[in-house]
C-alpha atoms as a PDB file:
ATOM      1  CA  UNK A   1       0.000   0.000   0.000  1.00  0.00           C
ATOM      2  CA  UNK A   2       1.946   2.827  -1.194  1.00  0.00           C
ATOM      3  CA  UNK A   3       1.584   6.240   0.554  1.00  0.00           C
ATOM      4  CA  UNK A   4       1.366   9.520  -1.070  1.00  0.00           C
ATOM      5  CA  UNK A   5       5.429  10.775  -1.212  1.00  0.00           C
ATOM      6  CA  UNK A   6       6.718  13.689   0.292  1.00  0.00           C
ATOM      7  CA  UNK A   7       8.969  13.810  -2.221  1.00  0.00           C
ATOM      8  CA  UNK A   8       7.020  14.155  -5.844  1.00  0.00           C
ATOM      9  CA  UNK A   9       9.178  13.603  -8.981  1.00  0.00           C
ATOM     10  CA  UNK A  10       6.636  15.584 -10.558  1.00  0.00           C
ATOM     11  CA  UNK A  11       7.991  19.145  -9.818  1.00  0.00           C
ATOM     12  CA  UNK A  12       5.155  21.031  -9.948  1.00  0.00           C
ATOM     13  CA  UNK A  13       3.248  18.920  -6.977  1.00  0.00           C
ATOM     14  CA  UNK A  14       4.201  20.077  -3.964  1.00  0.00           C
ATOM     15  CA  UNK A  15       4.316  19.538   0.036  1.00  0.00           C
ATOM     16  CA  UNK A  16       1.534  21.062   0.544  1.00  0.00           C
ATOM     17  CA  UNK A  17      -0.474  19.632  -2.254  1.00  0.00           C
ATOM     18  CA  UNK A  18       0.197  15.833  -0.829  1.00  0.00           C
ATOM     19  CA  UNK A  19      -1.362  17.520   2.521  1.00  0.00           C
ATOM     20  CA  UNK A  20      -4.457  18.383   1.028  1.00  0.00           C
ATOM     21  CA  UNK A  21      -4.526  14.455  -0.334  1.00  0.00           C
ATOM     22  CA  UNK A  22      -5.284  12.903   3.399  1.00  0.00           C
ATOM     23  CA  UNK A  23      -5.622   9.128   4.303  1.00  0.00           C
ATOM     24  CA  UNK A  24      -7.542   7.507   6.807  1.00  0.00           C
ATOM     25  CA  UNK A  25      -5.802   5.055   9.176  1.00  0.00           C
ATOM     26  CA  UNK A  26      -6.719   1.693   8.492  1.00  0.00           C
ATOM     27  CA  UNK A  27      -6.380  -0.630  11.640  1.00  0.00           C
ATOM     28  CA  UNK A  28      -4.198  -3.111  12.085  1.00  0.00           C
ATOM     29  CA  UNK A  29      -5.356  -6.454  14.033  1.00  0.00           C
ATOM     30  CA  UNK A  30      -3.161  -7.464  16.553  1.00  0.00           C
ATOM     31  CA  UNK A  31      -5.553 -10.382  17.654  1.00  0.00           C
ATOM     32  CA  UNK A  32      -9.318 -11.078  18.750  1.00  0.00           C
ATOM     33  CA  UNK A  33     -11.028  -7.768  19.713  1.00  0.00           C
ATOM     34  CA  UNK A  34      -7.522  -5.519  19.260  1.00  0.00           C
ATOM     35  CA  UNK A  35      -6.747  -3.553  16.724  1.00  0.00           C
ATOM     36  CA  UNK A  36      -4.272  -0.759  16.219  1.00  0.00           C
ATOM     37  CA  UNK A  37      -5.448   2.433  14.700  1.00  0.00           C
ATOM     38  CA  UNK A  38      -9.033   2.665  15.517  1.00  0.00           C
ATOM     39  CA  UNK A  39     -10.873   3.975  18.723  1.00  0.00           C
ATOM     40  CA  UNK A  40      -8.436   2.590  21.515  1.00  0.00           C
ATOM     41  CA  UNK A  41      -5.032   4.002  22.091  1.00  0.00           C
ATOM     42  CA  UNK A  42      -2.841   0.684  22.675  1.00  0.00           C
ATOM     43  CA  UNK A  43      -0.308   0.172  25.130  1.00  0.00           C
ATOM     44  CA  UNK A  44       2.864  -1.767  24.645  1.00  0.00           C
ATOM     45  CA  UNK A  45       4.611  -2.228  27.975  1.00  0.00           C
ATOM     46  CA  UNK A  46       7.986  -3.649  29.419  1.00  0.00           C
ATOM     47  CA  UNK A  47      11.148  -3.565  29.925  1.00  0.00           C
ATOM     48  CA  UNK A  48      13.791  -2.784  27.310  1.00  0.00           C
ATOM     49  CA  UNK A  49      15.714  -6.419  27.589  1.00  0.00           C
ATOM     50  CA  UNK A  50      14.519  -9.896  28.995  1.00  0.00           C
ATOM     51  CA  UNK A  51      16.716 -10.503  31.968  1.00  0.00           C
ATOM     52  CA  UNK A  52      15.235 -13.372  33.753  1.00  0.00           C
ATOM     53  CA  UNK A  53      12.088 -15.465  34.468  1.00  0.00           C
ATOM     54  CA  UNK A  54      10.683 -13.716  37.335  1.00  0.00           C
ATOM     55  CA  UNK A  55      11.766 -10.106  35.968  1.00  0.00           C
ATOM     56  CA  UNK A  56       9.130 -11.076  32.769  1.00  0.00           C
ATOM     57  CA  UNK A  57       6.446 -12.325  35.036  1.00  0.00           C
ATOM     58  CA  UNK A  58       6.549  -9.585  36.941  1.00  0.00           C
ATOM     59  CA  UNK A  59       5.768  -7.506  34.495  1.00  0.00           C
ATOM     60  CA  UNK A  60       3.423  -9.660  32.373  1.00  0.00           C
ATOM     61  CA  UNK A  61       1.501 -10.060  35.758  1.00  0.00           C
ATOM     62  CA  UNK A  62       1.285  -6.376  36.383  1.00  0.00           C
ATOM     63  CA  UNK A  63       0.057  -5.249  32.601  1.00  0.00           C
ATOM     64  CA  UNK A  64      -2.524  -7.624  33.086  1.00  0.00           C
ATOM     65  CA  UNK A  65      -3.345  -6.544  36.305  1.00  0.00           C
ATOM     66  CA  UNK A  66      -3.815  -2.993  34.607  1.00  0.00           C
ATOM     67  CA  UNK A  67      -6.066  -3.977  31.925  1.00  0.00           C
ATOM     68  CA  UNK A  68      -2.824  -4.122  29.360  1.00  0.00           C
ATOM     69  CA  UNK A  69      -2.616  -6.066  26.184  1.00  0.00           C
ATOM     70  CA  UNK A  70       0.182  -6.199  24.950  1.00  0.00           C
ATOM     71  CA  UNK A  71       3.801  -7.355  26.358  1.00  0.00           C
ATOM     72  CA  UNK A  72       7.095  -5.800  25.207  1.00  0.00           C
ATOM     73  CA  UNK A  73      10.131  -7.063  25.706  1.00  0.00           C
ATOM     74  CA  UNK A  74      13.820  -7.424  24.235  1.00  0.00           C
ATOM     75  CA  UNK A  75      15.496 -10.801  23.328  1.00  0.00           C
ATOM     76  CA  UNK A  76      18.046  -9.259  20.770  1.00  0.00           C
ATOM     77  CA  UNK A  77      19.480  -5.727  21.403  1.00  0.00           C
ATOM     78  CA  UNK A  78      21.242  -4.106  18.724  1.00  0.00           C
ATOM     79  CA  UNK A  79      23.543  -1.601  21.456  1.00  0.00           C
ATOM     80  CA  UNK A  80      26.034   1.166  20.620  1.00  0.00           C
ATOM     81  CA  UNK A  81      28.694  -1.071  22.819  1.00  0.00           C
ATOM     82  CA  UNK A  82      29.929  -4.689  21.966  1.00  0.00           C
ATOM     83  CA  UNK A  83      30.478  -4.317  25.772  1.00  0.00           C
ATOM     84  CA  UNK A  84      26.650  -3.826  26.454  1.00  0.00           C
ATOM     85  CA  UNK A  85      24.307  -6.962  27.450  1.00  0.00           C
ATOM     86  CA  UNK A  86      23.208  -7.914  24.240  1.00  0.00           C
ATOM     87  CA  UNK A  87      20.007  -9.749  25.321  1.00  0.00           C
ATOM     88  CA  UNK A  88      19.412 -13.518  25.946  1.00  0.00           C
ATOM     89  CA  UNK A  89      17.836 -14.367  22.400  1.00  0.00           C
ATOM     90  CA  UNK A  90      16.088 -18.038  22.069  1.00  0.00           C
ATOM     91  CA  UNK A  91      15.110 -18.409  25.789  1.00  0.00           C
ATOM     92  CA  UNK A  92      14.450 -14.412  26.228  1.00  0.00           C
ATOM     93  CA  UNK A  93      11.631 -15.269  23.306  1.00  0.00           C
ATOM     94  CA  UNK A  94      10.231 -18.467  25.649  1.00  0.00           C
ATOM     95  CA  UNK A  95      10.002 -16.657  28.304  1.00  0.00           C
ATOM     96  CA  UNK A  96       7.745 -14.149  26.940  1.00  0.00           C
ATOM     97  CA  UNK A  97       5.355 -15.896  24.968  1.00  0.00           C
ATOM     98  CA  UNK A  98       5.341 -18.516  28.300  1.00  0.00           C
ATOM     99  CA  UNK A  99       3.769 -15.628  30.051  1.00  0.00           C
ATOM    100  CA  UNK A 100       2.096 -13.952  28.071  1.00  0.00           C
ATOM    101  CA  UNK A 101       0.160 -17.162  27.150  1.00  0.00           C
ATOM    102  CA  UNK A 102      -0.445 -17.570  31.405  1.00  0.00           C
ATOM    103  CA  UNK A 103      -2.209 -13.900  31.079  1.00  0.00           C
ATOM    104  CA  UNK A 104      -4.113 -13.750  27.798  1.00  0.00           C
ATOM    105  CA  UNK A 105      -1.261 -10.898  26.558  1.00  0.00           C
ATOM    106  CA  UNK A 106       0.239 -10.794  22.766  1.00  0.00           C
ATOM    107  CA  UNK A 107       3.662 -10.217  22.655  1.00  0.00           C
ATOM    108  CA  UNK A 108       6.318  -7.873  20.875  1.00  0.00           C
ATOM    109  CA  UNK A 109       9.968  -8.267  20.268  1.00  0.00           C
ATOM    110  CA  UNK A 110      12.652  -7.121  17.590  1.00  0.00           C
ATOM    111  CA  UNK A 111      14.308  -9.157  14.731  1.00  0.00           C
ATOM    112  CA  UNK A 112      17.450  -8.364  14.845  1.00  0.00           C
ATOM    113  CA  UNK A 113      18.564  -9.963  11.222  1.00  0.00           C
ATOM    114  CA  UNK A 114      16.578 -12.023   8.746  1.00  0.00           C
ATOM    115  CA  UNK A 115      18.158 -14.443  10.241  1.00  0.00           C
ATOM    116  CA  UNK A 116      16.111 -14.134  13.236  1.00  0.00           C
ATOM    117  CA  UNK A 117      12.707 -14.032  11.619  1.00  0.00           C
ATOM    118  CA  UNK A 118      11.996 -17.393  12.145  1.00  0.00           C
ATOM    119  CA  UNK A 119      12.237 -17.677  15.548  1.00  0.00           C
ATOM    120  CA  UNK A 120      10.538 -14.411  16.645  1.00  0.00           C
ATOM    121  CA  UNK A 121       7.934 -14.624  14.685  1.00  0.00           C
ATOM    122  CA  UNK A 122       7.484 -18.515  15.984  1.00  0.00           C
ATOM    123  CA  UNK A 123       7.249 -16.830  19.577  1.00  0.00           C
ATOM    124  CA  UNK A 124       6.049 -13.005  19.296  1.00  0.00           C
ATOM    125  CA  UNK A 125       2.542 -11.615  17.744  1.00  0.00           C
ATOM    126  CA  UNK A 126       3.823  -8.396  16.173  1.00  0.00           C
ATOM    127  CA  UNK A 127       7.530  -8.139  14.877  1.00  0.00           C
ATOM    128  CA  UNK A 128       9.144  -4.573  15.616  1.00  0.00           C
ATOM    129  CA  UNK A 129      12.169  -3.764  13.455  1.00  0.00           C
ATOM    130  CA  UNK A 130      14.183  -1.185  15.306  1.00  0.00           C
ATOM    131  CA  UNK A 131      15.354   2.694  14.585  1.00  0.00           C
ATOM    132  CA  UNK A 132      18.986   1.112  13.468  1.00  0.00           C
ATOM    133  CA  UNK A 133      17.472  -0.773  10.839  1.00  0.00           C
ATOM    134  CA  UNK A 134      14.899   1.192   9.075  1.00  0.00           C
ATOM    135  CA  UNK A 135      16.761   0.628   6.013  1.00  0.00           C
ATOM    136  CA  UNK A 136      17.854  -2.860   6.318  1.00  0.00           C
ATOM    137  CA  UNK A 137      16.098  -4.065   3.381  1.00  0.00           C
ATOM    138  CA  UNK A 138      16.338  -7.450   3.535  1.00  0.00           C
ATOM    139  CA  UNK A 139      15.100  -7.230   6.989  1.00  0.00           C
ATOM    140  CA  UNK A 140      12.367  -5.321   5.411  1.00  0.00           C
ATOM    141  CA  UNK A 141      11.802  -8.103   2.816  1.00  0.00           C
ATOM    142  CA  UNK A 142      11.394 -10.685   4.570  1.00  0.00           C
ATOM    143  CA  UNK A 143       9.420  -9.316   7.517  1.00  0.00           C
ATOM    144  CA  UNK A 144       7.021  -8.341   4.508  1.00  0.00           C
ATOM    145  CA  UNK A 145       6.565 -11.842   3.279  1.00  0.00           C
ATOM    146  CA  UNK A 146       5.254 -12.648   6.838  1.00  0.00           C
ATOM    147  CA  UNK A 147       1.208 -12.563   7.802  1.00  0.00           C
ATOM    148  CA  UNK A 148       1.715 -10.868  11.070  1.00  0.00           C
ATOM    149  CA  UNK A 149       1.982  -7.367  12.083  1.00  0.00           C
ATOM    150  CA  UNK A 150       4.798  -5.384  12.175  1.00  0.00           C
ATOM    151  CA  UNK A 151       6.133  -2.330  13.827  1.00  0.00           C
ATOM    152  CA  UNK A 152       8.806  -0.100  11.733  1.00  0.00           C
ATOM    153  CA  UNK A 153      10.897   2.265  13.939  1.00  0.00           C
ATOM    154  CA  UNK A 154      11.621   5.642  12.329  1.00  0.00           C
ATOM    155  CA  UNK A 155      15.876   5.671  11.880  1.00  0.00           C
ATOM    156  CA  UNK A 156      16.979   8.323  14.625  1.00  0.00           C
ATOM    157  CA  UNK A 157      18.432  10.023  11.458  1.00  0.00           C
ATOM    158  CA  UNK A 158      15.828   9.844   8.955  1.00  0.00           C
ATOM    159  CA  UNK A 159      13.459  11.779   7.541  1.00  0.00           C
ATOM    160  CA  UNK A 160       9.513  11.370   7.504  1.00  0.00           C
ATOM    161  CA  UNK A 161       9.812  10.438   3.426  1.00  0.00           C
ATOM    162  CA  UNK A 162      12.173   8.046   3.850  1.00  0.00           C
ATOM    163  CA  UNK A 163      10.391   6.071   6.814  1.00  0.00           C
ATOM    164  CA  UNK A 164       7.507   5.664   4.750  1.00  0.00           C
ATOM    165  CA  UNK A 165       9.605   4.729   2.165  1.00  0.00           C
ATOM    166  CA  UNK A 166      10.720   1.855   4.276  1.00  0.00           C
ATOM    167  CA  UNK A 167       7.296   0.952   4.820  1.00  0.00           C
ATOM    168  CA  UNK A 168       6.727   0.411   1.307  1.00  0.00           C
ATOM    169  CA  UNK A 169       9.508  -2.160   1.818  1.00  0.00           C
ATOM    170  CA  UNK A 170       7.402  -4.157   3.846  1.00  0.00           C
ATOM    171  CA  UNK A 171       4.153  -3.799   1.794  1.00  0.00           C
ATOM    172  CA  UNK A 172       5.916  -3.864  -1.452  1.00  0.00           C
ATOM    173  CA  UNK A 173       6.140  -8.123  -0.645  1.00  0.00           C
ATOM    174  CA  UNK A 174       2.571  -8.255   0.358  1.00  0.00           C
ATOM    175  CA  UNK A 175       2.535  -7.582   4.065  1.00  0.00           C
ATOM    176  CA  UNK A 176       0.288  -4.232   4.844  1.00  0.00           C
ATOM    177  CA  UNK A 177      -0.242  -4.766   8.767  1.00  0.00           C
ATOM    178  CA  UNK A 178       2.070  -2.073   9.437  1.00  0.00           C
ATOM    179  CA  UNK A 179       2.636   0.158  12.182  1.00  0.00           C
ATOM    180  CA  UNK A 180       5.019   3.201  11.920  1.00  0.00           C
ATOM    181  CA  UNK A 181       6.692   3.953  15.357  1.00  0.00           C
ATOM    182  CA  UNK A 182       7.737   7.459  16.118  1.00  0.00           C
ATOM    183  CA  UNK A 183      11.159   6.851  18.558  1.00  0.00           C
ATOM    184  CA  UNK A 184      12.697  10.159  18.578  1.00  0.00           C
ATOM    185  CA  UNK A 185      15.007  11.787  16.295  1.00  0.00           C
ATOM    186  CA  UNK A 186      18.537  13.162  16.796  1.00  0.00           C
ATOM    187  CA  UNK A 187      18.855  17.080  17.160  1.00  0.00           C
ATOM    188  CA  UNK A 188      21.057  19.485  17.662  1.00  0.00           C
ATOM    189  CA  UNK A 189      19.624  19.264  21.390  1.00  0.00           C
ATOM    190  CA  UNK A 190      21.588  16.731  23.954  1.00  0.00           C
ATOM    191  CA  UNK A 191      20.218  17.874  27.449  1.00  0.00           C
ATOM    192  CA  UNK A 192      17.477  14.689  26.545  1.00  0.00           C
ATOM    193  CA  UNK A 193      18.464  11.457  24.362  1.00  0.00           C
ATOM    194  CA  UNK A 194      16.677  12.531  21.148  1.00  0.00           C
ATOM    195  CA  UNK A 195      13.788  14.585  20.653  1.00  0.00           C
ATOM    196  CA  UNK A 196      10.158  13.281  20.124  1.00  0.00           C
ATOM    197  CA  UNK A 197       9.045  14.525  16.817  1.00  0.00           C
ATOM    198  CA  UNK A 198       4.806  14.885  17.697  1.00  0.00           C
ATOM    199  CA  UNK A 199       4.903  17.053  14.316  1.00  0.00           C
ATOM    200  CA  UNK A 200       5.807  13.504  12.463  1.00  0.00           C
ATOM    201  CA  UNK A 201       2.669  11.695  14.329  1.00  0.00           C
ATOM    202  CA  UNK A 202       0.298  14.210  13.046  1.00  0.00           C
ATOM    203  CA  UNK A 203       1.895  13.887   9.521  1.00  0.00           C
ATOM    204  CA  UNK A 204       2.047  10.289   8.389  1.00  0.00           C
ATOM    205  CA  UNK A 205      -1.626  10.323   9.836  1.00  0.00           C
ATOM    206  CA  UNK A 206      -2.538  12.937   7.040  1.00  0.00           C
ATOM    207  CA  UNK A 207      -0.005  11.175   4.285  1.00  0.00           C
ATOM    208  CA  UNK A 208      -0.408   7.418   4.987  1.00  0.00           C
ATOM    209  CA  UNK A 209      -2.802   4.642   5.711  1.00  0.00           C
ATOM    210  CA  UNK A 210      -0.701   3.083   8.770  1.00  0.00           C
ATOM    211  CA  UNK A 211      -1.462   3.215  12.508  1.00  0.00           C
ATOM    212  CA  UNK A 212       1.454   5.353  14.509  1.00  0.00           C
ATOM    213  CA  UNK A 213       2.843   4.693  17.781  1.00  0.00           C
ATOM    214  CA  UNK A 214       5.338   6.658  19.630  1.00  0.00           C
ATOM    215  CA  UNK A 215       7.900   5.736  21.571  1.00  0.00           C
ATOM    216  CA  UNK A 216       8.355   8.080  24.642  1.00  0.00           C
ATOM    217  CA  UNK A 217      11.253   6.508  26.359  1.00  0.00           C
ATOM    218  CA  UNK A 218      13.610   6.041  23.790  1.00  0.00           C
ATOM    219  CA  UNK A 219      12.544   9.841  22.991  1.00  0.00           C
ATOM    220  CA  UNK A 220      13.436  10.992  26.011  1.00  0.00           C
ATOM    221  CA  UNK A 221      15.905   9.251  27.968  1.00  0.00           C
ATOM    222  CA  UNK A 222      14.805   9.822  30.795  1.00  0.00           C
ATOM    223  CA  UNK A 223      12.162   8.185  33.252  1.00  0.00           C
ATOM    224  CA  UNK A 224      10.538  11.863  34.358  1.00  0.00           C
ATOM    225  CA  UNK A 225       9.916  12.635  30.628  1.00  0.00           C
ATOM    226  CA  UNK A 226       8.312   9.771  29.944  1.00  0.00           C
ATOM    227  CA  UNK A 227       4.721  10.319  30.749  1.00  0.00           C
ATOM    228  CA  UNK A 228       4.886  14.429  29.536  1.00  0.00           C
ATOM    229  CA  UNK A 229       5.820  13.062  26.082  1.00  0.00           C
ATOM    230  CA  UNK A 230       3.241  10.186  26.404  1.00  0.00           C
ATOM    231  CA  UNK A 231       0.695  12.790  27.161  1.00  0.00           C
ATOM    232  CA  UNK A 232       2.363  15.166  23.759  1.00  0.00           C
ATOM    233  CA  UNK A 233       2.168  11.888  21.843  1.00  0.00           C
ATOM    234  CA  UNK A 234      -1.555  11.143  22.276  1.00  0.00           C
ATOM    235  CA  UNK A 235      -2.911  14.337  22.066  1.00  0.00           C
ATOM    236  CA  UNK A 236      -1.038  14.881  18.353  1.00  0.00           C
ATOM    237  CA  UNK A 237      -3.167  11.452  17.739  1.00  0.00           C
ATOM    238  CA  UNK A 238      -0.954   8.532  18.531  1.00  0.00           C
ATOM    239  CA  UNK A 239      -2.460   5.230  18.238  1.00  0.00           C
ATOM    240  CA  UNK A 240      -0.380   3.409  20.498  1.00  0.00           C
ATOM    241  CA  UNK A 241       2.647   3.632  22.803  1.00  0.00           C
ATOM    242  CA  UNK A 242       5.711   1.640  23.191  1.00  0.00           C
ATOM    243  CA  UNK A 243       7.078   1.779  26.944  1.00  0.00           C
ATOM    244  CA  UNK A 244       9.698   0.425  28.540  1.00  0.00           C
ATOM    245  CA  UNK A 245       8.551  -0.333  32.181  1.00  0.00           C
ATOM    246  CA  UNK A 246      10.917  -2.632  34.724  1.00  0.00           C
ATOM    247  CA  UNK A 247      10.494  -3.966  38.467  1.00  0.00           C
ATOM    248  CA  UNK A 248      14.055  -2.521  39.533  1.00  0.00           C
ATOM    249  CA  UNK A 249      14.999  -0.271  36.644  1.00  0.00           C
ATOM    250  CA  UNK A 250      18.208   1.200  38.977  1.00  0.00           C
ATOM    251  CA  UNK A 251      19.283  -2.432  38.374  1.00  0.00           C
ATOM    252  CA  UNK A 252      17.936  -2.947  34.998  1.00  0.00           C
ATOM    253  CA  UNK A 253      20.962  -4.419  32.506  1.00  0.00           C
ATOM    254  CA  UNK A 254      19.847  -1.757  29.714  1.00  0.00           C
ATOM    255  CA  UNK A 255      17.780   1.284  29.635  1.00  0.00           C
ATOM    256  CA  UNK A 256      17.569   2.074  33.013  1.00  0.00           C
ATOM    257  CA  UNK A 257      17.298   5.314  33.383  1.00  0.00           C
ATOM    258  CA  UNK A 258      14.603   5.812  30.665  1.00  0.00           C
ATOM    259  CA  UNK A 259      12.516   3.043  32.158  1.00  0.00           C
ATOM    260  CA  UNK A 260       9.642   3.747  34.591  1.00  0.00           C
ATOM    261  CA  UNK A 261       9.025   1.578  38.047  1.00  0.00           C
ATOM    262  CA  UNK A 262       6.276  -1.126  37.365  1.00  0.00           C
ATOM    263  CA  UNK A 263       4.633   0.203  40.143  1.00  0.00           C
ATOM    264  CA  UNK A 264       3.877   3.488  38.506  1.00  0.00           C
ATOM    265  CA  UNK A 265       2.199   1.318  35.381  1.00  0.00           C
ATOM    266  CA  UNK A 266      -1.622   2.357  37.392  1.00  0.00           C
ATOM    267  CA  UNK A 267      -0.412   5.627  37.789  1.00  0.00           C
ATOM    268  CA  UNK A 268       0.382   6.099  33.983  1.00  0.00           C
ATOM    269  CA  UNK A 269      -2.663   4.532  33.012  1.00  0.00           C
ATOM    270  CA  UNK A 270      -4.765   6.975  34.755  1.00  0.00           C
ATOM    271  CA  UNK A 271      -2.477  10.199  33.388  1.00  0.00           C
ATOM    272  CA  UNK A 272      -2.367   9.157  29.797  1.00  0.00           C
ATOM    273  CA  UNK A 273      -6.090   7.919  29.790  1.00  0.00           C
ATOM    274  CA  UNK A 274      -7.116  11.432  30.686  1.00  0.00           C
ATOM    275  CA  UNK A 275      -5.071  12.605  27.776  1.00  0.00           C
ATOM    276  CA  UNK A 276      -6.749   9.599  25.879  1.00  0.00           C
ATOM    277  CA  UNK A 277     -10.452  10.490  26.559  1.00  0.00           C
ATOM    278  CA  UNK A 278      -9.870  14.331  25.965  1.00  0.00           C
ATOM    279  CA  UNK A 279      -9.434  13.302  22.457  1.00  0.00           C
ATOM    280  CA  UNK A 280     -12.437  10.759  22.360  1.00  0.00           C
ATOM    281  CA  UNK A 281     -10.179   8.017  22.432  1.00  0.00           C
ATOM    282  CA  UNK A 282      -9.688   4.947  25.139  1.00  0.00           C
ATOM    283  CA  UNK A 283      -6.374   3.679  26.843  1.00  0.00           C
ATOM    284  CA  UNK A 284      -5.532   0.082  26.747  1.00  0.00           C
END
């Protein structure tokens, strides 16, 4: 499903002509009763990397608990350092779908490389392909031959044309359950990690057919940020968020300091579905 470009070769269409051309978001089912894009704003919670059994549980346990659907969770992280904990792969991927089959929750994880494909999409119900490999084409390819959802990251360096570009990656083999992810972008700015681009969210809902999520904490950087960009990202008419929440994030192996307490997972609910029903919508 190709989106209207940003980018025209025709040179005498124009930005602002492709504006006046808007889409309507077509939902994405994620499973029975849940889709992405339409009346409910969707919550994908937990914690940046699978660490252990009872970490997972935890969590799973408390989303549920909340009225979450959807469980988020890391088995391959693609980090700046070799040094970093690069996740637990193969049993990080048991361990979530084992719980989130205990609590009636889907599951979300990143493929890392084709070569992973296989066996995340054997354990997770939505693929997400990360900000580092927006343009990882065969990546791209093959998660586009699949019949499951996926999430696309926007590249921390690219533009809105060329994320939507990437999209058409996906769809271009035949997979259109796409959802765009709005992460943050890198800016001249540095007192946060990047900066949330709302401006984007309200764009590729104009210029494209596909559901948007944002993703507050990679945005930010920083736990007390979190739920003020949450709230930004909603009110510009985000369909989802993507949240890293952690039982002991001071001891959390990555993303600590961006994650929030899993005891503060009622407290966010009740913020952000303020923010949610403002706009006529419904946090879940």
């Amino acid at each position: 499903m190709e989106y209207e470009s940003l980018m025209s070769n025709e040179q005498d269409q124009s930005v602002v002509q492709h504006l006046n051309k808007c889409h309507a978001t077509q939902p994405v089912t994620l499973g029975p009763s849940l889709a992405v894009g339409a009346s409910r704003v969707i919550l994908m919670a937990g914690p940046c990397s699978v660490e252990n059994y009872a970490q997972v549980r935890a969590t799973a346990e408390a989303i549920a608990r909340a009225g979450g659907r959807v469980l988020r969770g890391g088995a391959y992280k693609p980090r700046t350092s070799p040094h970093s904990f690069q996740g637990l792969g193969a049993p990080a991927l048991e361990m979530l779908r084992a719980v989130a089959d205990e609590f009636n929750l889907l599951v979300i994880s990143e493929a890392l490389g084709v070569e992973h494909i296989p066996l995340v999409a054997a354990h997770a119900d939505i693929i997400q392909i990360g900000s580092r490999n927006m343009q990882h084409y065969p990546l791209l390819w093959a998660a586009g031959e699949l019949d499951r959802p996926v999430l696309l990251k926007r590249g921390f360096m690219s533009t809105v044309d060329e994320w939507l570009q990437a999209a058409d990656h996906i769809s271009s083999r035949g997979n259109e359950r796409i959802i765009l992810c709005e992460r943050g972008i890198r800016t001249f700015e540095t007192a946060t990690r990047n900066t949330l681009d709302t401006n984007a969210i309200a764009l590729v809902k104009q210029v494209s057919p596909y559901p948007v999520l944002a993703d507050p904490s990679h945005a930010t950087g920083r736990a007390d940020l979190v739920i003020p960009a949450a709230r930004s990202a909603v009110a510009a008419g985000a369909d989802g968020l993507l949240v890293e929440f952690h039982p002991d994030p001071s001891n959390a192996l990555s993303d600590g300091p961006q994650s929030l307490p899993l005891a503060t997972l009622p407290d966010f609910y009740r913020q952000i579905g303020k923010i949610a029903n403002a706009v006529g919508r419904e946090l879940i």
